[in-house]
N, C-alpha and C. Protein backbone atom coordinates (compact mmCIF):
# COMPACT_ATOMS: atom_id res chain seq x y z
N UNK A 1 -6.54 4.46 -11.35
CA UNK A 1 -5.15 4.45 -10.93
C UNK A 1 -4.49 3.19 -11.46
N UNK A 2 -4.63 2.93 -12.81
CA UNK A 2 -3.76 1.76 -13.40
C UNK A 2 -2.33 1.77 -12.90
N UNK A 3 -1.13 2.87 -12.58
CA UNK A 3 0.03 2.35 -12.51
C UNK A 3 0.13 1.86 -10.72
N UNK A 4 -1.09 0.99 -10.27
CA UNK A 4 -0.72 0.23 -9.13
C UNK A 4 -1.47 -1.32 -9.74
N UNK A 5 -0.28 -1.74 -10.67
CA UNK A 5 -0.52 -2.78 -11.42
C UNK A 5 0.89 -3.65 -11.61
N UNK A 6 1.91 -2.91 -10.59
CA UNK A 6 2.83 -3.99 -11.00
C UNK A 6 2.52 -5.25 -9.93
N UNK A 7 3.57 -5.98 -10.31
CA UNK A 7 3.92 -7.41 -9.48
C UNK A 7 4.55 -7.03 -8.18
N UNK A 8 4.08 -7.82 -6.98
CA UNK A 8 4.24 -7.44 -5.60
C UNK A 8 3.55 -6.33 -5.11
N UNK A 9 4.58 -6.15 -4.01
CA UNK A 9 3.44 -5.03 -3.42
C UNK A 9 3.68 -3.97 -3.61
N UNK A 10 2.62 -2.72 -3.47
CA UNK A 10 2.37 -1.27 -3.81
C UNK A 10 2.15 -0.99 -2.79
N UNK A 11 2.45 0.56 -2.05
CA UNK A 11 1.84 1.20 -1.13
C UNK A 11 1.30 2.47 -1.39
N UNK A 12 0.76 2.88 -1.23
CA UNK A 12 0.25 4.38 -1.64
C UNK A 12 0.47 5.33 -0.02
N UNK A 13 1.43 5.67 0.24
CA UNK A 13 1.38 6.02 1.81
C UNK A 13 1.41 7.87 1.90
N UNK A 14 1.46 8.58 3.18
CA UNK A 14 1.79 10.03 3.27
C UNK A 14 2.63 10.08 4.16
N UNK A 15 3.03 11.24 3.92
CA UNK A 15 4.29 12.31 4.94
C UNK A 15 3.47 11.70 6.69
N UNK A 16 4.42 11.65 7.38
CA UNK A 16 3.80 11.37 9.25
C UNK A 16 2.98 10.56 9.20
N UNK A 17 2.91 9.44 8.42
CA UNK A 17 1.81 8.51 8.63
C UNK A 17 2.80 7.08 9.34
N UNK A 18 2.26 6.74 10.40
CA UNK A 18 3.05 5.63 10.98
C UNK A 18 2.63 4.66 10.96
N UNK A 19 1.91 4.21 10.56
CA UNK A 19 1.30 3.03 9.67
C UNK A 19 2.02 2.92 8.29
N UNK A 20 2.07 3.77 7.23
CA UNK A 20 2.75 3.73 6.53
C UNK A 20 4.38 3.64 6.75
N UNK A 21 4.93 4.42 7.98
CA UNK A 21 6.23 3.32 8.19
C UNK A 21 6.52 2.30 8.60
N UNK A 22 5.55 1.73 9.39
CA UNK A 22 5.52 0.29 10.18
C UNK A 22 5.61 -0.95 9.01
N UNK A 23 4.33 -0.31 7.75
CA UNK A 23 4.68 -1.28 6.86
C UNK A 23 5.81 -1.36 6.00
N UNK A 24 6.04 -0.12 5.90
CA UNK A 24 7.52 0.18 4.60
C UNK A 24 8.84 -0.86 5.56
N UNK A 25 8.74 -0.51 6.81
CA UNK A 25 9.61 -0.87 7.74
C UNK A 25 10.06 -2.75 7.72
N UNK A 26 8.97 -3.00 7.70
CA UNK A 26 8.27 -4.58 7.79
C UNK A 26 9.00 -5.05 6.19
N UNK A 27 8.44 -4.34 5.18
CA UNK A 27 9.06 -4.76 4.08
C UNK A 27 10.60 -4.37 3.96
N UNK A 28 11.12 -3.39 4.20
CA UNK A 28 12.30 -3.47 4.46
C UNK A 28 13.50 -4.74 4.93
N UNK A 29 13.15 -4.59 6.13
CA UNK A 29 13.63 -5.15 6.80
C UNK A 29 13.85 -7.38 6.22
N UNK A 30 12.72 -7.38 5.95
CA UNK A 30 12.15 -8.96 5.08
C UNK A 30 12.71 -8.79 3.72
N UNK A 31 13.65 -7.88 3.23
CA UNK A 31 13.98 -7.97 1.99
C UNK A 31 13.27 -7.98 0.77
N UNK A 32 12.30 -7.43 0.68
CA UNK A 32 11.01 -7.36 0.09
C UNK A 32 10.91 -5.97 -0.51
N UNK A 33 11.19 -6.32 -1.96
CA UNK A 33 10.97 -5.13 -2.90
C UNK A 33 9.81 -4.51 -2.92
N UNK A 34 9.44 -3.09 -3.10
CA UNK A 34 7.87 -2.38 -3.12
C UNK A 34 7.93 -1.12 -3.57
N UNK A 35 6.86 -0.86 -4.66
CA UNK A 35 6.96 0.85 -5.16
C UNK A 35 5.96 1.29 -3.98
N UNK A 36 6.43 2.62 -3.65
CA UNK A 36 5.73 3.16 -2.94
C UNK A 36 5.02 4.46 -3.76
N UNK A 37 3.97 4.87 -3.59
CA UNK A 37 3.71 6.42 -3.81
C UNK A 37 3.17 7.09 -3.30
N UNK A 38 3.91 8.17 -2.97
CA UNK A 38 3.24 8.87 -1.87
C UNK A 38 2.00 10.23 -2.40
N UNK A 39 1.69 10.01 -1.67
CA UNK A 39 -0.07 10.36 -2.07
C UNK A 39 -0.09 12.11 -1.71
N UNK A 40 0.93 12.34 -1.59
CA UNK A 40 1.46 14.22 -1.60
C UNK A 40 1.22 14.65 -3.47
N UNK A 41 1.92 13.65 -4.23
CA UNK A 41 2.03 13.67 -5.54
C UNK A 41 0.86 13.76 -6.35
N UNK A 42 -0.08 12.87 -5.30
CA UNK A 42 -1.34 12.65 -6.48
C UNK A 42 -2.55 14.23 -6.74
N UNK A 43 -3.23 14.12 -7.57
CA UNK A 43 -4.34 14.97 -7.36
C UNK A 43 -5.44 14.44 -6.46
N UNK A 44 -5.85 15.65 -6.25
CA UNK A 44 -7.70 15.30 -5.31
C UNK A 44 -8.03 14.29 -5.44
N UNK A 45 -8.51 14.92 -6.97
CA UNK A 45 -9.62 13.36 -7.74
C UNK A 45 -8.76 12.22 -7.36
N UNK A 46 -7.55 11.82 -7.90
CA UNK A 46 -6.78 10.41 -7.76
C UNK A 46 -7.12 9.70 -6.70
N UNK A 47 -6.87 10.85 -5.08
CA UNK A 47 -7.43 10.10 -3.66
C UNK A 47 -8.43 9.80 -3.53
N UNK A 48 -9.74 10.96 -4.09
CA UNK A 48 -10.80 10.31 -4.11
C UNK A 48 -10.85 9.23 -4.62
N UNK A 49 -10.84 9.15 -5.98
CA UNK A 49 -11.27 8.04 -6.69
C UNK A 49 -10.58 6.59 -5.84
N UNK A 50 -9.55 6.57 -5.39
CA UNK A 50 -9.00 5.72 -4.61
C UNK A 50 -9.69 4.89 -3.44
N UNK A 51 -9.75 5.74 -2.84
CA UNK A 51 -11.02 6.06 -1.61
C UNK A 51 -12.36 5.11 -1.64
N UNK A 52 -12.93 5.68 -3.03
CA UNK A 52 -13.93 5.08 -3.38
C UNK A 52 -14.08 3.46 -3.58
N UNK A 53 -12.81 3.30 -4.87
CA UNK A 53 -12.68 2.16 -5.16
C UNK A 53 -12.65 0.86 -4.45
N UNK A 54 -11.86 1.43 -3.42
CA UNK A 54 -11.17 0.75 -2.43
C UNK A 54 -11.91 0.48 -0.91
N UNK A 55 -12.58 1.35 -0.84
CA UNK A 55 -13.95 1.96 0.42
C UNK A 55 -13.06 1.64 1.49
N UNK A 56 -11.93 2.18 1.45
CA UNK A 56 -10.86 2.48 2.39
C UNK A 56 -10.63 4.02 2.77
N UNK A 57 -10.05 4.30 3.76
CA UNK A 57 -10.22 5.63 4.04
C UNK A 57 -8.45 6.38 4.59
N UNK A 58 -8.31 5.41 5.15
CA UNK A 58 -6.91 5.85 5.61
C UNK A 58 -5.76 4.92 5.07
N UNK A 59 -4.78 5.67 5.76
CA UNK A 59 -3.14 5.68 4.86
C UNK A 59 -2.92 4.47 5.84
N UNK A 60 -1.32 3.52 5.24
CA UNK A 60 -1.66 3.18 4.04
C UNK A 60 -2.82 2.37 2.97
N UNK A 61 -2.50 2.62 1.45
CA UNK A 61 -3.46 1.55 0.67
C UNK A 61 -2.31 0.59 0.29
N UNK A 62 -2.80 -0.89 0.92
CA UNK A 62 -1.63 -1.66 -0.12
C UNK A 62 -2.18 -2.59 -0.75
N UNK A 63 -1.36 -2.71 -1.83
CA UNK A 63 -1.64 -3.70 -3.13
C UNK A 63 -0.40 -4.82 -2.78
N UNK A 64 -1.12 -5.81 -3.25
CA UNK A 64 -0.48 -6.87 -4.12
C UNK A 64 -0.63 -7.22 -5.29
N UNK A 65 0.26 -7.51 -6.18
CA UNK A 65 -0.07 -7.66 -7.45
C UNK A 65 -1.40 -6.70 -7.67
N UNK A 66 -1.63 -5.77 -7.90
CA UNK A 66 -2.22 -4.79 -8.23
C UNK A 66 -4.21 -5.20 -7.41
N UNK A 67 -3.84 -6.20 -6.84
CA UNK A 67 -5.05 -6.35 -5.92
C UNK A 67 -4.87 -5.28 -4.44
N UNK A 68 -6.09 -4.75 -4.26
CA UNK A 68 -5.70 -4.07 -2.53
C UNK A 68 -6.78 -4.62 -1.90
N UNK A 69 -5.64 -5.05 -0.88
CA UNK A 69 -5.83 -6.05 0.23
C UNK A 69 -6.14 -5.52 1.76
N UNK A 70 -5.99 -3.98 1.66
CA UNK A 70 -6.45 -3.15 3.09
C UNK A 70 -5.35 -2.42 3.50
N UNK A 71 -5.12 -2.06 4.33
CA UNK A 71 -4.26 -1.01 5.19
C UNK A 71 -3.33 -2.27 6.24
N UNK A 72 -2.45 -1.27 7.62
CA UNK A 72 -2.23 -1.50 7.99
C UNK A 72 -2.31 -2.94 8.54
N UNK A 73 -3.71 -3.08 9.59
CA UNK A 73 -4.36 -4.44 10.08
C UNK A 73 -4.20 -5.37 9.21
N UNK A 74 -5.09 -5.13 8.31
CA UNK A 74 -5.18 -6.15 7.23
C UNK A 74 -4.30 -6.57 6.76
N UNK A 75 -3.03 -5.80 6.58
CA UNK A 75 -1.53 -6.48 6.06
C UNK A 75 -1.27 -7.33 7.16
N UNK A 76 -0.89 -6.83 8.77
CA UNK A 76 -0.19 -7.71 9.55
C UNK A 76 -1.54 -8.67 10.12
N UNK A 77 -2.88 -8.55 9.66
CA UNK A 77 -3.58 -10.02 10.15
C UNK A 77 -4.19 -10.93 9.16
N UNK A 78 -3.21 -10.67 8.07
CA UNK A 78 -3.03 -11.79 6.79
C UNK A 78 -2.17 -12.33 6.37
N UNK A 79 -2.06 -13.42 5.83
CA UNK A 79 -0.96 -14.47 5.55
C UNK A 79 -0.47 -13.99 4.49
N UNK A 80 -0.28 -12.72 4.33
CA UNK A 80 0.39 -11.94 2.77
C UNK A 80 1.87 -11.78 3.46
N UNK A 81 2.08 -11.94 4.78
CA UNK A 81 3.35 -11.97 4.91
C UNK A 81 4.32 -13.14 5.22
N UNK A 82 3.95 -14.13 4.62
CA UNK A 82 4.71 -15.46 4.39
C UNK A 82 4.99 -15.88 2.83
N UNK A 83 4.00 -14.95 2.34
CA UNK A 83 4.45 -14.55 1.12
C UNK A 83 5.60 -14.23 0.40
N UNK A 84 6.45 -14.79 -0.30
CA UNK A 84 7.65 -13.94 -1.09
C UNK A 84 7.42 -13.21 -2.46
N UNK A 85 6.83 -11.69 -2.15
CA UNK A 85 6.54 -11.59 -3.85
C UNK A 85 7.60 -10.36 -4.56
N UNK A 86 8.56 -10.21 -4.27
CA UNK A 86 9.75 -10.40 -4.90
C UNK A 86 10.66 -11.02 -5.78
């Protein structure tokens, strides 16, 4: 999944996932630019392979700078949000 390689953050989120709005929300709100993609779009394989890579399991996946840094928790119990990567 190379195109989660830009600068800042990426989310890979789904339809009714509220974790995935809590964070979209969070960045919102902080003025904080972010591609999102929603994972309706992708194929099988793509999630799998995602999945794997990542040995993450649930929505959302977020990147920074094309690093992924965990889901939900892991975003709000890391200092990635004092961050400006915008």
């Amino acid at each position: 999944m190379n195109y989660i390689t830009s600068k800042g953050y990426c989310i890979v989120s789904k339809d009714n996932c509220r974790y995935c709005t809590i964070v979209k929300q969070y960045l919102s709100d902080n003025f904080k630019d972010y591609c999102e993609i929603d994972a309706s779009g992708l194929r099988e394989e793509d999630i799998e392979d995602l999945k794997e890579k990542t040995k993450h399991r649930t929505y959302p996946f977020i990147f920074i700078d094309g690093h992924f840094i965990g889901g939900h928790d892991e975003f709000f119990n890391k200092s990635f949000l004092v961050t400006d990567y915008t």
